[in-house]
N, C-alpha and C. Protein backbone atom coordinates (compact mmCIF):
# COMPACT_ATOMS: atom_id res chain seq x y z
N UNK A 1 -32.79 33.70 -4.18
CA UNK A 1 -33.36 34.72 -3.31
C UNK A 1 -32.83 36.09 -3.73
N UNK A 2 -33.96 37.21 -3.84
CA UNK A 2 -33.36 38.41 -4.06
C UNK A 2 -32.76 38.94 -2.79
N UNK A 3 -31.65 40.14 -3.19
CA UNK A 3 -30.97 40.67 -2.22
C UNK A 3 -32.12 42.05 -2.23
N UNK A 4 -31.58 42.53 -1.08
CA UNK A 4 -32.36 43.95 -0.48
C UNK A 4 -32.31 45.03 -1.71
N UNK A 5 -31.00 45.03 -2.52
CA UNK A 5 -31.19 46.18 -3.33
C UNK A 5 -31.81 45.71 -4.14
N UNK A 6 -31.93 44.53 -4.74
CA UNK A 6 -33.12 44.05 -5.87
C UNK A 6 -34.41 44.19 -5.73
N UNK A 7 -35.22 44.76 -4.31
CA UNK A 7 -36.13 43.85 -3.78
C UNK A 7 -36.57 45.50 -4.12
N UNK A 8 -35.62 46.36 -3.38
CA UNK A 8 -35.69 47.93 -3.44
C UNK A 8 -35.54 48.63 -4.67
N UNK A 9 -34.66 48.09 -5.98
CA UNK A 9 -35.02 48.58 -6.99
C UNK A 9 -36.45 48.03 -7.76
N UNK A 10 -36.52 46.78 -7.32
CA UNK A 10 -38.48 46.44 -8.25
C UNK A 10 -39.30 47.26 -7.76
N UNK A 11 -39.28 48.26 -5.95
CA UNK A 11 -40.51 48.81 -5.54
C UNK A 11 -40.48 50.16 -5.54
N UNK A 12 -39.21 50.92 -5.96
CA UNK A 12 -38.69 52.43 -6.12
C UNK A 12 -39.22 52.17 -7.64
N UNK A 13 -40.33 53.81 -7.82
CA UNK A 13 -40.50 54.34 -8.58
C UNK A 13 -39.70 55.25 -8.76
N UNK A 14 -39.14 55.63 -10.68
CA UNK A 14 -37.98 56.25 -10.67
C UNK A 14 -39.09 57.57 -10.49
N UNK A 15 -38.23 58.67 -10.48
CA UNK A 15 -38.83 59.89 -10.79
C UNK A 15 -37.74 60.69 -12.08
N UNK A 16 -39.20 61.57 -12.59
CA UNK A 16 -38.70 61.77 -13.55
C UNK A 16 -38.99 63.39 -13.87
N UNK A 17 -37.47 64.30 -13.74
CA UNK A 17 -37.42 65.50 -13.72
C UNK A 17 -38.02 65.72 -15.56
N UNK A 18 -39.23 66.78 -15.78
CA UNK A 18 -39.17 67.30 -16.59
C UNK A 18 -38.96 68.92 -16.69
N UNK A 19 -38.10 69.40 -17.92
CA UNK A 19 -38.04 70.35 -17.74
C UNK A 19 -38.68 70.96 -19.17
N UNK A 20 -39.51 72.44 -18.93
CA UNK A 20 -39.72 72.63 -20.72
C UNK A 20 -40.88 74.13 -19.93
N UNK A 21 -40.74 74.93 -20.96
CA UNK A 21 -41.25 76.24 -21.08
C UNK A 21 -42.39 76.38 -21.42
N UNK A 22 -42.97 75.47 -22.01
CA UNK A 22 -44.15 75.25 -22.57
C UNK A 22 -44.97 74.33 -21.69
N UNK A 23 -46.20 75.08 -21.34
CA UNK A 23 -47.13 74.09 -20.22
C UNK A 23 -47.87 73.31 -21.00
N UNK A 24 -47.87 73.01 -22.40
CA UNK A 24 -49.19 72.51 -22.52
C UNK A 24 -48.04 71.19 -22.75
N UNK A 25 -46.80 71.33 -23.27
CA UNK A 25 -46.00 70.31 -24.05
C UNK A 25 -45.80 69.52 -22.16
N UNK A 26 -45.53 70.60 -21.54
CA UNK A 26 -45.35 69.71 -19.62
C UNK A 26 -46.87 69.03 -19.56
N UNK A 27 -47.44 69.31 -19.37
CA UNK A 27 -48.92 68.26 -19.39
C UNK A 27 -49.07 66.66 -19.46
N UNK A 28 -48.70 67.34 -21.42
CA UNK A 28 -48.47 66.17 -21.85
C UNK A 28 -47.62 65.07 -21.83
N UNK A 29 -46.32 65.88 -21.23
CA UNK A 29 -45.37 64.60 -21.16
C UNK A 29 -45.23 63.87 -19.45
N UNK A 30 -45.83 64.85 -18.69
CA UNK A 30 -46.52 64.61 -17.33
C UNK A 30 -47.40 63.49 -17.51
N UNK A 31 -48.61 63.74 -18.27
CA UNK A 31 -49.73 62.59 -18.30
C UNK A 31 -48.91 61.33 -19.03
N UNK A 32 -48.79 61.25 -19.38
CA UNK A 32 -47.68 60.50 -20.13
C UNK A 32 -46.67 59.24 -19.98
N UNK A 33 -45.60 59.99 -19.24
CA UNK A 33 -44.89 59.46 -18.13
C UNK A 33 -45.62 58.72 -17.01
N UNK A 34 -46.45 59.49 -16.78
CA UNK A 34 -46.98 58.99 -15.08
C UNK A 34 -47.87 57.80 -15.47
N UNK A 35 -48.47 57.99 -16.53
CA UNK A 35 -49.39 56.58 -17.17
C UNK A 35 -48.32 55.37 -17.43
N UNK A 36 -46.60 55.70 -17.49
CA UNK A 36 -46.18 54.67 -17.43
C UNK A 36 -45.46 54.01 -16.49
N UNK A 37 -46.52 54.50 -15.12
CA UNK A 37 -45.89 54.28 -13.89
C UNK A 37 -45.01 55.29 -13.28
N UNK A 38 -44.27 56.05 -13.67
CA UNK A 38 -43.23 57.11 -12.96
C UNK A 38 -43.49 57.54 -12.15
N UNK A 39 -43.36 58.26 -11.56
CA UNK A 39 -43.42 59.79 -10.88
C UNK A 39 -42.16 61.00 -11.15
N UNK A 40 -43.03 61.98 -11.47
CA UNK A 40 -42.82 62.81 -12.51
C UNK A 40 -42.88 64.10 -11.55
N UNK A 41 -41.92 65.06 -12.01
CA UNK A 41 -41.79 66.54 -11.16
C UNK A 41 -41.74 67.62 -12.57
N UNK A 42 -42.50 68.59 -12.59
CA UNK A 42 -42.34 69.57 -13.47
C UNK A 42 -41.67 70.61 -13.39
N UNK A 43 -40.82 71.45 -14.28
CA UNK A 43 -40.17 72.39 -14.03
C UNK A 43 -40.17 73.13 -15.43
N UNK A 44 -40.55 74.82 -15.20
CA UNK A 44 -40.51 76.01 -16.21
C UNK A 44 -39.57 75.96 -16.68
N UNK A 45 -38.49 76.10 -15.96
CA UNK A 45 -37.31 76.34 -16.45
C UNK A 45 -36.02 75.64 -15.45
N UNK A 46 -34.88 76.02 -15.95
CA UNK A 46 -33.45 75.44 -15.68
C UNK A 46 -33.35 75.98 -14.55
N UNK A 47 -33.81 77.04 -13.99
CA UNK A 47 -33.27 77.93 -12.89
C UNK A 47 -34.19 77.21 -11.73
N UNK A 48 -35.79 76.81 -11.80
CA UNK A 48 -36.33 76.32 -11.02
C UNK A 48 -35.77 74.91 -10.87
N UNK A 49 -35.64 74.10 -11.92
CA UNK A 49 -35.08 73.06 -11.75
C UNK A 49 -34.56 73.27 -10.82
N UNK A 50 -32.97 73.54 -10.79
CA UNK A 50 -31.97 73.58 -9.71
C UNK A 50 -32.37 74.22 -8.74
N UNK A 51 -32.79 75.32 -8.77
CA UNK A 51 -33.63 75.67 -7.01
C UNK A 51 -34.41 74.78 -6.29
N UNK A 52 -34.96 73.39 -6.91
CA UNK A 52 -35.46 72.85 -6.37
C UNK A 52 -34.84 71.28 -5.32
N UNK A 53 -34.04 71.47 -5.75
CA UNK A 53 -33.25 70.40 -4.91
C UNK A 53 -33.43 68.56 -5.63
N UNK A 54 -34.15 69.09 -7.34
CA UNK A 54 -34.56 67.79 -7.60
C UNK A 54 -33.54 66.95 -8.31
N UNK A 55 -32.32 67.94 -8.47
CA UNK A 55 -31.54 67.17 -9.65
C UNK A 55 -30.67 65.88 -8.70
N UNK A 56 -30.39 65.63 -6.86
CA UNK A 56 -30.45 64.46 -6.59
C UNK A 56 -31.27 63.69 -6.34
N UNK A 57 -32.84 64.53 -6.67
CA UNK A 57 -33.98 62.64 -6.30
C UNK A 57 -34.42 62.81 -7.57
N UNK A 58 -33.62 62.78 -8.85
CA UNK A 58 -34.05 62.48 -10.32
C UNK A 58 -33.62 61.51 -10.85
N UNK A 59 -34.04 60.56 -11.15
CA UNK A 59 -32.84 59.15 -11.91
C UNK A 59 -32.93 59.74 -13.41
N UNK A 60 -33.88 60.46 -13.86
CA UNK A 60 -33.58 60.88 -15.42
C UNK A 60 -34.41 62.32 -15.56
N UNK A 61 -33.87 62.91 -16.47
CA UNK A 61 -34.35 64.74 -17.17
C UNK A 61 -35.05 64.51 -18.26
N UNK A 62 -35.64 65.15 -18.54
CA UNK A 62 -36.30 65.27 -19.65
C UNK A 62 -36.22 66.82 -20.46
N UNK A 63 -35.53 67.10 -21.16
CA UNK A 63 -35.31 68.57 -21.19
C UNK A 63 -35.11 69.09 -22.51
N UNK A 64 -35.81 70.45 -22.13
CA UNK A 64 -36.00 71.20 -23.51
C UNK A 64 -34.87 72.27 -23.62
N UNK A 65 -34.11 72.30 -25.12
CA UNK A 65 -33.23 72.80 -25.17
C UNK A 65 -33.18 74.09 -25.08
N UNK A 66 -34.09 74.98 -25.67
CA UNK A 66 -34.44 75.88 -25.64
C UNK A 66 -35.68 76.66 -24.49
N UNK A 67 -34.45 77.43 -23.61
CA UNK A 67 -35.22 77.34 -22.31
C UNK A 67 -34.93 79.04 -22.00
N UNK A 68 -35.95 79.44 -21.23
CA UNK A 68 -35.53 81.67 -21.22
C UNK A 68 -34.79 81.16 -20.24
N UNK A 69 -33.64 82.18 -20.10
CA UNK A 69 -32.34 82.10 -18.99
C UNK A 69 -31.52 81.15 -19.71
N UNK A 70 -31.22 80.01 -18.29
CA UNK A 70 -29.87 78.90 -18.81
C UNK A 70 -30.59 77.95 -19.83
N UNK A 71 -30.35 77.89 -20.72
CA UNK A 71 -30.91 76.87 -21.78
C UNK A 71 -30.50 75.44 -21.27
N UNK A 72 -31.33 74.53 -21.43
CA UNK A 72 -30.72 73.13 -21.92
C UNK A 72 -29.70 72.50 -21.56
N UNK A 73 -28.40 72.92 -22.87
CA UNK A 73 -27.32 72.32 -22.97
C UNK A 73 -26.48 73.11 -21.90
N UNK A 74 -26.70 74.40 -21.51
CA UNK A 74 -26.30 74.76 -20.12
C UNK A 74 -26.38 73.89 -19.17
N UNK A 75 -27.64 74.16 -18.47
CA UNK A 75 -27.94 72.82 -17.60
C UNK A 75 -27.50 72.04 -17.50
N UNK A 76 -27.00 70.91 -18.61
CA UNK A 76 -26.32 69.66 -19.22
C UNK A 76 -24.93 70.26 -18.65
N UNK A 77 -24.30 70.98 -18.69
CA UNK A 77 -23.02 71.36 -18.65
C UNK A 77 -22.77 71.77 -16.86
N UNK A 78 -23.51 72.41 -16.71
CA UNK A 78 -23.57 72.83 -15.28
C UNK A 78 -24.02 71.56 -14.42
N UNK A 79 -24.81 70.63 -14.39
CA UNK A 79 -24.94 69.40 -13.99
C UNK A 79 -23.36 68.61 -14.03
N UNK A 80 -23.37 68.04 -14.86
CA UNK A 80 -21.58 67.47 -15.58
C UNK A 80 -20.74 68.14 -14.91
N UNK A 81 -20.48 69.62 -13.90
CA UNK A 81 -19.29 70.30 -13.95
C UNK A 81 -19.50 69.70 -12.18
N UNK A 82 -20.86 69.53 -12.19
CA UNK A 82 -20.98 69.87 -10.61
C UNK A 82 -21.09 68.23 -10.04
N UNK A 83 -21.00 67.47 -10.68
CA UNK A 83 -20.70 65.76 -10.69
C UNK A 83 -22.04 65.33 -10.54
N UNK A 84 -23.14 65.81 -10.90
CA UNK A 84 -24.64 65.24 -10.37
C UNK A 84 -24.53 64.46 -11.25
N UNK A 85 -25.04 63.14 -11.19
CA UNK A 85 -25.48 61.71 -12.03
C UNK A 85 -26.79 61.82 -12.55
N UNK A 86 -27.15 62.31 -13.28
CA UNK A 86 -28.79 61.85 -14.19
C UNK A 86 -28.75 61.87 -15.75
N UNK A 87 -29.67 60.78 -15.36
CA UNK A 87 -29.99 60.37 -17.46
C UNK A 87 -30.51 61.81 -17.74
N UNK A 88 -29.99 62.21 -18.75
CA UNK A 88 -30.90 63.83 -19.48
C UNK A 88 -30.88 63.11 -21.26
N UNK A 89 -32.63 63.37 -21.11
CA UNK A 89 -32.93 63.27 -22.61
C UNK A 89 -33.39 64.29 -22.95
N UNK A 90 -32.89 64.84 -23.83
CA UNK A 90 -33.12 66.37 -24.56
C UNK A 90 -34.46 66.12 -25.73
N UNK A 91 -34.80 67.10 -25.88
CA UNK A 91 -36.23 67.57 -26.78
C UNK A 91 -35.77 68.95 -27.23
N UNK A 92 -35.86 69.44 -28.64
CA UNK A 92 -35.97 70.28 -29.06
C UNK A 92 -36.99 70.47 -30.45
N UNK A 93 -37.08 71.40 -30.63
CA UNK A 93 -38.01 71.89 -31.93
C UNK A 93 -37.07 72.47 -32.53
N UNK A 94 -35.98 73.33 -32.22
CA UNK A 94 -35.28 73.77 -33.55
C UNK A 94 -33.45 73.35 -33.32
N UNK A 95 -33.60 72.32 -33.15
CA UNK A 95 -32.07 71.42 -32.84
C UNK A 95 -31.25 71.24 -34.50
N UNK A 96 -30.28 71.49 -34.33
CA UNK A 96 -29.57 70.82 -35.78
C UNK A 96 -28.27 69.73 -35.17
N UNK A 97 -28.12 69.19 -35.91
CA UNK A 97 -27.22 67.95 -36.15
C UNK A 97 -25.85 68.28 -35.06
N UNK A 98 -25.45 69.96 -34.92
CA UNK A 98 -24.03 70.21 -34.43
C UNK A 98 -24.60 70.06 -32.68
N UNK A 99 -25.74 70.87 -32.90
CA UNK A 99 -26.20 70.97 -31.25
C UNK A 99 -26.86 69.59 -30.68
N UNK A 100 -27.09 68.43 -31.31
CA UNK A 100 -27.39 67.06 -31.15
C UNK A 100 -26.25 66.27 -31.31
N UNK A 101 -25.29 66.81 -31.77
CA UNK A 101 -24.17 65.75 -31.55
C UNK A 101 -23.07 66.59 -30.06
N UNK A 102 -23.17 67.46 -29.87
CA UNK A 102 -22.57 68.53 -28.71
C UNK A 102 -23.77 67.61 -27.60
N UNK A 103 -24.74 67.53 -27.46
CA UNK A 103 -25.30 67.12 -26.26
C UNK A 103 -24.89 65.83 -26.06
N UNK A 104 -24.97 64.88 -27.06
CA UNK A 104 -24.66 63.62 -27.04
C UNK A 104 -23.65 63.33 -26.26
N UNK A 105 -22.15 64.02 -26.94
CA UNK A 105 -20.88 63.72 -26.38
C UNK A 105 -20.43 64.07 -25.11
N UNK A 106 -21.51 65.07 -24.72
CA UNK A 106 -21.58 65.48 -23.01
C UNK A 106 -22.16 64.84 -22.12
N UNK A 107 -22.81 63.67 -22.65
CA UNK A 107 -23.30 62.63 -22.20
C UNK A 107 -24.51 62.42 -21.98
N UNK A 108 -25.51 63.10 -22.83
CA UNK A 108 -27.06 62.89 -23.03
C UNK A 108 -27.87 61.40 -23.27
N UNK A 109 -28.26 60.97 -22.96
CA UNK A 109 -29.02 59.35 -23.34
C UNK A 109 -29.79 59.74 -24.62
N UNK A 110 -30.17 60.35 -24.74
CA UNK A 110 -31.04 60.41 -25.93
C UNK A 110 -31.22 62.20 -26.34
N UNK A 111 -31.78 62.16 -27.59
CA UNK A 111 -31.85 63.70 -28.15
C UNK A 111 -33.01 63.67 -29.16
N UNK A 112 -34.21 64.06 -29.32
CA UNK A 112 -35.14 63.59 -29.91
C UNK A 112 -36.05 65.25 -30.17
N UNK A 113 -36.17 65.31 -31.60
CA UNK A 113 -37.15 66.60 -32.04
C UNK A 113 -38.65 66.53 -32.09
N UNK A 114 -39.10 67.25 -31.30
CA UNK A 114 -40.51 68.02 -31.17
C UNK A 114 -41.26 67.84 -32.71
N UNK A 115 -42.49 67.53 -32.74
CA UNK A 115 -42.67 66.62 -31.87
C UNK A 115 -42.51 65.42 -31.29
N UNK A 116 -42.22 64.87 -30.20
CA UNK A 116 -41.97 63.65 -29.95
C UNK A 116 -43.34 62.76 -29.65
N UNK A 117 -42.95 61.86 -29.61
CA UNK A 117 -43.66 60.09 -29.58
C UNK A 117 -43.49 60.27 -27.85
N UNK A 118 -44.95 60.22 -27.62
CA UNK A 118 -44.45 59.57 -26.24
C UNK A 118 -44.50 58.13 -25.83
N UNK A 119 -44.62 57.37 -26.57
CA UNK A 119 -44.19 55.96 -26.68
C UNK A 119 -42.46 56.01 -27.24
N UNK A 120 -42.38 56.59 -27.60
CA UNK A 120 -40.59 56.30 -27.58
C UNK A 120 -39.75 57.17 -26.36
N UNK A 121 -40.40 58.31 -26.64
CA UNK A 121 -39.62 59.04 -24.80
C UNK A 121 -39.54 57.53 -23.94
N UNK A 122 -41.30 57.32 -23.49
CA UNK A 122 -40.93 56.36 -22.30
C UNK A 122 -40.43 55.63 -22.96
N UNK A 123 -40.36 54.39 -23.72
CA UNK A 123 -39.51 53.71 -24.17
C UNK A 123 -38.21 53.59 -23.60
N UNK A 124 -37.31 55.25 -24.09
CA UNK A 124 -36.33 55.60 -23.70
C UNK A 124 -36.03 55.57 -21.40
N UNK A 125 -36.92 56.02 -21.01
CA UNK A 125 -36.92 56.61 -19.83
C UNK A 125 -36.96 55.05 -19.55
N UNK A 126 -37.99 54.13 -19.57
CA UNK A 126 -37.31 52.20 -19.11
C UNK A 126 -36.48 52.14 -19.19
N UNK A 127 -35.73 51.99 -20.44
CA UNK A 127 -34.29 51.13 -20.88
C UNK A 127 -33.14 52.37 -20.12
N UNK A 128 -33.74 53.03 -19.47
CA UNK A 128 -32.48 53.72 -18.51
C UNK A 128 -33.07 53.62 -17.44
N UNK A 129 -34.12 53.10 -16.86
CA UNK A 129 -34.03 52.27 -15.69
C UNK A 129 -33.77 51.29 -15.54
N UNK A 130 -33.88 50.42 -16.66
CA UNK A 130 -33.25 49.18 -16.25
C UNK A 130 -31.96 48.89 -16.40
N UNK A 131 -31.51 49.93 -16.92
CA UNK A 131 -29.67 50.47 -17.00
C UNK A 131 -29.27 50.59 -15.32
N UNK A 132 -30.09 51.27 -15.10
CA UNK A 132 -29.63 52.05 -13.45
C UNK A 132 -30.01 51.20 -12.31
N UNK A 133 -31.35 49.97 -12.88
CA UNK A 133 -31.78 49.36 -11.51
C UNK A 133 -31.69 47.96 -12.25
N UNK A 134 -30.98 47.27 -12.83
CA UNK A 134 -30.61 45.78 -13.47
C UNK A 134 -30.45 44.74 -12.39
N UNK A 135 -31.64 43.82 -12.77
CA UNK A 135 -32.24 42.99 -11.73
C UNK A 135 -31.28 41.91 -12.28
């Protein structure tokens, strides 16, 4: 017999904070996501993010490193300082090896260059739900 939190993690849809500057690249990873079941919240930037109160009903980020104002790996850092818990998978277009291994060790799930697969994003965004909700 399942217990209550099993019963409650099979029927909770995660949600899934995206963040990125670019509307057409949010669209797409909106339509995307949500085709693989999610529910999905969009955000311009780092500053709306956090004004919005979503970084505790987010089980994972989706985020672009390069952002006007607090970039990215800000965010990443300012999240981490302030003890919030969420998977953040980073996206960039002009990332190098120092700034992908700096996100990593701050505790990023994944780090992946523009353009991305959105069969491997979600990919990624499952196997950290079933990290977080393991039946």
């Amino acid at each position: 017999m399942m217990t209550r939190e099993q019963i409650a993690a099979l029927t909770k849809n995660s949600t899934v904070s995206v963040v990125d500057d670019d509307e057409s690249m949010c669209r797409m990873l909106s339509r995307g996501i949500q085709a693989a079941g999610f529910d999905v919240a969009v955000f311009n930037s780092a500053e709306e993010f956090l004004d919005s109160g979503n970084p505790s009903n987010s089980d994972c980020l989706v985020l672009d490193v390069d952002l006007p104002g607090m970039n990215g790996i800000e965010l990443q850092q300012h999240l981490n300082e302030s003890g919030t818990d969420i998977s953040i998978i980073f996206m960039s277009g002009h990332a190098d090896e120092r700034m992908k291994k700096r996100a990593l060790e701050a505790g990023a799930a994944g780090f992946f260059s523009k353009p991305l697969s959105i069969n491997t994003l979600v990919a990624t965004i499952r196997t950290l739900q079933q990290q977080l909700n393991p039946i």
